[in-house]
C-alpha atoms as a PDB file:
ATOM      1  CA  UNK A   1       0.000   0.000   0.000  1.00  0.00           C
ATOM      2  CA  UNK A   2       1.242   3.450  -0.973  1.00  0.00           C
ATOM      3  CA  UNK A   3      -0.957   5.569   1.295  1.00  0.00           C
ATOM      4  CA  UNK A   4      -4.241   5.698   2.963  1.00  0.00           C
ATOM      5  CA  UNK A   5      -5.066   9.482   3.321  1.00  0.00           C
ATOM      6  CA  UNK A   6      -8.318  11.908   3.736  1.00  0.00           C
ATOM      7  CA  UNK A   7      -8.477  13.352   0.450  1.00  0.00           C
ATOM      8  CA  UNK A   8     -11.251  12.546  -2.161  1.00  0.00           C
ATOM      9  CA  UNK A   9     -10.170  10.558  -5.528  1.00  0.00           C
ATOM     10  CA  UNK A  10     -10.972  13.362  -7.595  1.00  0.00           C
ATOM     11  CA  UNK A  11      -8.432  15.535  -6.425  1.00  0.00           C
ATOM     12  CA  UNK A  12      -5.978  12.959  -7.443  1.00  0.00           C
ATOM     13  CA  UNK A  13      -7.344  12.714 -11.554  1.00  0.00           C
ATOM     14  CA  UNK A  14      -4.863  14.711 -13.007  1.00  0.00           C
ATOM     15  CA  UNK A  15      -1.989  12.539 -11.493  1.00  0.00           C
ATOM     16  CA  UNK A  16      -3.590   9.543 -11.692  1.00  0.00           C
ATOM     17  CA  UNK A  17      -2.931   7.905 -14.816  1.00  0.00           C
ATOM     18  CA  UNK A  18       0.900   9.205 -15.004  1.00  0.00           C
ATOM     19  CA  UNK A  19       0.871   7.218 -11.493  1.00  0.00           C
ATOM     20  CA  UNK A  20      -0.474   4.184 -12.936  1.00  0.00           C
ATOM     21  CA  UNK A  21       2.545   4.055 -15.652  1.00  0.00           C
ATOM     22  CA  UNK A  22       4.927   5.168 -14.007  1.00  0.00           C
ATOM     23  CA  UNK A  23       4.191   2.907 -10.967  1.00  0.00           C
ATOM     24  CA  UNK A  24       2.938  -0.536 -12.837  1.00  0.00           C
ATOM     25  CA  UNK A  25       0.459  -0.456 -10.016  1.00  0.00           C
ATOM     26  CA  UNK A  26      -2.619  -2.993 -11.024  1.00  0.00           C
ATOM     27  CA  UNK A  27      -5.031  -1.780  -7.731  1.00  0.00           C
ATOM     28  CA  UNK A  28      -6.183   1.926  -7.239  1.00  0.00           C
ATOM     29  CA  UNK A  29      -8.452   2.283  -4.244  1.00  0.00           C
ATOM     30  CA  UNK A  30     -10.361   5.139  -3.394  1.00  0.00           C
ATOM     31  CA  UNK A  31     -12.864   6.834  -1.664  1.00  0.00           C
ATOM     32  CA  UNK A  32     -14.526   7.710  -4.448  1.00  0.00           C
ATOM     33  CA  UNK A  33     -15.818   7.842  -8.376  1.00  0.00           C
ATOM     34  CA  UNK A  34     -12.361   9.261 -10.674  1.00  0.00           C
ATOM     35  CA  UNK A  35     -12.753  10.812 -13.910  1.00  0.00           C
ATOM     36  CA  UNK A  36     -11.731  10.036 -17.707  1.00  0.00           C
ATOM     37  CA  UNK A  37      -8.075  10.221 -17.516  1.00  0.00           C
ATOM     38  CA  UNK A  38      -7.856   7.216 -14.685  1.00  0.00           C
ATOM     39  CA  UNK A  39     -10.382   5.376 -16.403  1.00  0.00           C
ATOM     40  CA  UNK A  40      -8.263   5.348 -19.830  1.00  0.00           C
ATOM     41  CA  UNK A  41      -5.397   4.505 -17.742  1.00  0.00           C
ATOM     42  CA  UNK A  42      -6.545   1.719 -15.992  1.00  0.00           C
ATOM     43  CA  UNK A  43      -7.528  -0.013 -19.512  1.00  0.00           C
ATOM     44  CA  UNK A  44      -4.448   1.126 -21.015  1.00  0.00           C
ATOM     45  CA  UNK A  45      -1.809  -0.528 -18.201  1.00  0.00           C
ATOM     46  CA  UNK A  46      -4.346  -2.740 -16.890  1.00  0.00           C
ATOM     47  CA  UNK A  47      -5.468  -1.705 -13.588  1.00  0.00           C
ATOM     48  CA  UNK A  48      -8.058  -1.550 -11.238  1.00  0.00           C
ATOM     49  CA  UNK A  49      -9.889   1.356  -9.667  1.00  0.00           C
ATOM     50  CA  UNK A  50     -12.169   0.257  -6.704  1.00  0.00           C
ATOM     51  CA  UNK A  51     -13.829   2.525  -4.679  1.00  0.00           C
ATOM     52  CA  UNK A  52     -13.632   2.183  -0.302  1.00  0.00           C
ATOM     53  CA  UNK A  53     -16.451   4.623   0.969  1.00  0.00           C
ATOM     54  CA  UNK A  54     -14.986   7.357   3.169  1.00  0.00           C
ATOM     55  CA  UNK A  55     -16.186   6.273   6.618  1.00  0.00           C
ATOM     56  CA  UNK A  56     -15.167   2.722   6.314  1.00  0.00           C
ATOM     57  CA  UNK A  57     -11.662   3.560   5.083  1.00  0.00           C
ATOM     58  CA  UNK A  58     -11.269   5.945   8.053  1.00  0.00           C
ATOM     59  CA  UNK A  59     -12.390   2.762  10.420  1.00  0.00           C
ATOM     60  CA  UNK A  60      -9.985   0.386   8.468  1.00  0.00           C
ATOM     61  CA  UNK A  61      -7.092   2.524   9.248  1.00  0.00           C
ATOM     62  CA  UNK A  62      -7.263   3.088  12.787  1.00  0.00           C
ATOM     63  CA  UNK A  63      -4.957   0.717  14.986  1.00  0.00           C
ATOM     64  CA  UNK A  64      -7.282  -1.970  16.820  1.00  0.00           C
END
């Protein structure tokens, strides 16, 4: 796992397919929808964007 963070996925579109090649990553999660850019990425280099809804992630990420 790279990071688990607050931000939305949106804010992250504009980097998000350079990250994908550049990377080789295969699994994108987020806490939300991303745009065109990301979605031509993931078919181009073969990845995965799933989406983890905000107050779930925030759960998964505390220390039990």
């Amino acid at each position: 796992m790279v990071s688990v963070g607050p931000t939305t996925s949106m804010r992250m579109e504009s980097f998000e397919r350079e990250f994908i090649e550049q990377t080789g990553v295969k699994l994108v999660v987020g806490k939300g929808g991303m745009g065109p850019l990301t979605e031509e990425g993931c078919k181009k280099f073969k990845a995965l964007h799933v989406i983890f809804p905000g107050r779930p992630a925030r759960c998964w990420r505390q220390p039990r």
